[in-house]
Protein backbone atom coordinates (compact mmCIF):
# COMPACT_ATOMS: atom_id res chain seq x y z
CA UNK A 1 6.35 177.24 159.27
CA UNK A 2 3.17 175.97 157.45
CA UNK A 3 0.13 175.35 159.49
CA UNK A 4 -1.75 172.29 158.73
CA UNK A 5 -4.55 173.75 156.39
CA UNK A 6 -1.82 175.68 154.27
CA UNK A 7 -0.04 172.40 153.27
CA UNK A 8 -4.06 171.15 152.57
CA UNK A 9 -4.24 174.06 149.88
CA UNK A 10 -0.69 172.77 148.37
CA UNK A 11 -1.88 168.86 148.71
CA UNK A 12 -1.16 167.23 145.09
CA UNK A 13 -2.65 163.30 146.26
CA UNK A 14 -5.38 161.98 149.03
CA UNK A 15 -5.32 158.35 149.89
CA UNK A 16 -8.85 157.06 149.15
CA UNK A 17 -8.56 153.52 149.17
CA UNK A 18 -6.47 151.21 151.03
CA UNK A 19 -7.27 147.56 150.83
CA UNK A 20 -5.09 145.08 153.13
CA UNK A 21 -5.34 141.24 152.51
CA UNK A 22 -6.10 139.26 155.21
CA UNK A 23 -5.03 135.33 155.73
CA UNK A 24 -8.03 135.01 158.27
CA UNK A 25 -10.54 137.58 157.76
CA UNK A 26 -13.14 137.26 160.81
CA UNK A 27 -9.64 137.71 162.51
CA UNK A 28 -9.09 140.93 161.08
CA UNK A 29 -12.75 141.78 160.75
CA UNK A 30 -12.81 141.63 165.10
CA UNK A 31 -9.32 143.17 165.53
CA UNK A 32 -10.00 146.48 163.73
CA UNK A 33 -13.32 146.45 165.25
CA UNK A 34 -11.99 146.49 168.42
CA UNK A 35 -10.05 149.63 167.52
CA UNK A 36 -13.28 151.21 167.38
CA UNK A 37 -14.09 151.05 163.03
CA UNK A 38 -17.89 149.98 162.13
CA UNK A 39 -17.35 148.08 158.77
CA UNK A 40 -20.38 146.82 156.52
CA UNK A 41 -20.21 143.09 154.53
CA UNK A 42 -19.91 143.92 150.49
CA UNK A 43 -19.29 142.17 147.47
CA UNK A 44 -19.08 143.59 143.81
CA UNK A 45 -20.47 141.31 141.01
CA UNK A 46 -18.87 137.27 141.61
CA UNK A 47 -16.13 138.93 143.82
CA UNK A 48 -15.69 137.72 147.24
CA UNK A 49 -17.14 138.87 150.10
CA UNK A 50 -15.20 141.60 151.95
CA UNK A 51 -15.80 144.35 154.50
CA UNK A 52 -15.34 148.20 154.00
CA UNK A 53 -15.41 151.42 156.21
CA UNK A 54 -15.28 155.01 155.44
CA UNK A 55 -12.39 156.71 157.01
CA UNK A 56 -13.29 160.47 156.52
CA UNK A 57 -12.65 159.68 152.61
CA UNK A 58 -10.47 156.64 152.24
CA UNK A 59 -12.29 153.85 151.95
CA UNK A 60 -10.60 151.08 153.88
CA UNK A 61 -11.33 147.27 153.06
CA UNK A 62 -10.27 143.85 154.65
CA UNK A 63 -10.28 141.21 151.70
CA UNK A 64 -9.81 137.47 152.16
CA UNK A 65 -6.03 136.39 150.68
CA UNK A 66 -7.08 133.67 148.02
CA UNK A 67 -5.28 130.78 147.28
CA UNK A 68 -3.94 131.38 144.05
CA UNK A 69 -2.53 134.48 146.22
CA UNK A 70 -0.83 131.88 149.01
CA UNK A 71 2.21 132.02 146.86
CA UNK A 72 2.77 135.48 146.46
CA UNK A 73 5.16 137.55 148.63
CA UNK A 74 2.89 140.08 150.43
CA UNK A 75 4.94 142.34 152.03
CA UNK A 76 4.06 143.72 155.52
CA UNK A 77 1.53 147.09 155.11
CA UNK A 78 2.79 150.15 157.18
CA UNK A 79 -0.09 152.82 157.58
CA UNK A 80 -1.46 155.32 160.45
CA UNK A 81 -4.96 155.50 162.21
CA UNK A 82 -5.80 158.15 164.11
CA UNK A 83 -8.31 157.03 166.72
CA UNK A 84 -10.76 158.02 169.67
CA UNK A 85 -8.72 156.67 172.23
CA UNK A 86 -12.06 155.21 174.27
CA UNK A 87 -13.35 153.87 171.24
CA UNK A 88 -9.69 150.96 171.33
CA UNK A 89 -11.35 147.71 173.04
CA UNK A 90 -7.49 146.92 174.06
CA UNK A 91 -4.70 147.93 175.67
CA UNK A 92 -2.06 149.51 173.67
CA UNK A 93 1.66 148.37 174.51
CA UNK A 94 3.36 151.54 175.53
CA UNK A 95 6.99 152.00 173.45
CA UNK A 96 8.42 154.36 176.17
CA UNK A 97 9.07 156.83 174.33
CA UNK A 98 7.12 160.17 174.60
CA UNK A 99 8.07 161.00 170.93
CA UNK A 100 7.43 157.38 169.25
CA UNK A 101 3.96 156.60 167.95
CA UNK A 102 2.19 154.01 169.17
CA UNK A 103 2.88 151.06 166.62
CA UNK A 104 1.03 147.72 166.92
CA UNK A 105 0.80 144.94 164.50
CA UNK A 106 -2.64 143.30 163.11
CA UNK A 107 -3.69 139.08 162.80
CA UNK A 108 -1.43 139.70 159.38
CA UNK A 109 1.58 141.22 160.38
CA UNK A 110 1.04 144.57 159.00
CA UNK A 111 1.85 147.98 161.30
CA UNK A 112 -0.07 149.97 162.08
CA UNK A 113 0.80 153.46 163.78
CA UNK A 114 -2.14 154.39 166.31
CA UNK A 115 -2.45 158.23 166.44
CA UNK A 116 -4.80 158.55 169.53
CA UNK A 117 -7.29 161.14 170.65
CA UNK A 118 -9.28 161.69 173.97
């Protein structure tokens, strides 16, 4: 058995970026604040305005879904937080099972599984 910081030493790939489109951003923008995740407002160059936080690394962004994008098949995202459990400004749904994660879905659809802390 490997302890955690042995398979850190053998780690090939780090997610540093994960940016999730959003059909309604000030949606998004107050649903993952309410999980406890200070963003700031940015734009690069003519780009649109979007919103970005640090996650120990991975830089996590909400863009706006454009138009021209309204067409295109955007799958559901599937990715894990692991959070301060009094930082959440909401109840979680409990699945019932003691093994499951806790899996809820954001203003877009996308799940999200909730790794929680005290």
């Amino acid at each position: 058995s490997y302890s955690f910081c042995t398979l850190l030493e053998y780690q090939m790939a780090q997610l540093n970026l994960l940016v999730v489109y959003c059909s309604d951003l000030k949606t998004s923008l107050e649903y993952y604040r309410s999980l406890g995740l200070h963003f700031v407002e940015e734009q690069h160059g003519k780009g649109p305005i979007h919103w970005s936080t640090d996650l120990d690394g991975c830089i996590f962004e909400l863009y706006p879904k454009r138009k021209a994008d309204a067409e295109k098949f955007f799958p559901p995202l599937r990715f894990g937080l692991a959070l301060k459990e009094k930082n959440i400004k909401f109840e979680i749904p409990k699945s019932g099972d003691a093994d499951a994660p806790n899996i809820v879905r954001d203003p877009d659809g996308n799940y999200i599984h909730l790794t929680l802390t005290p």
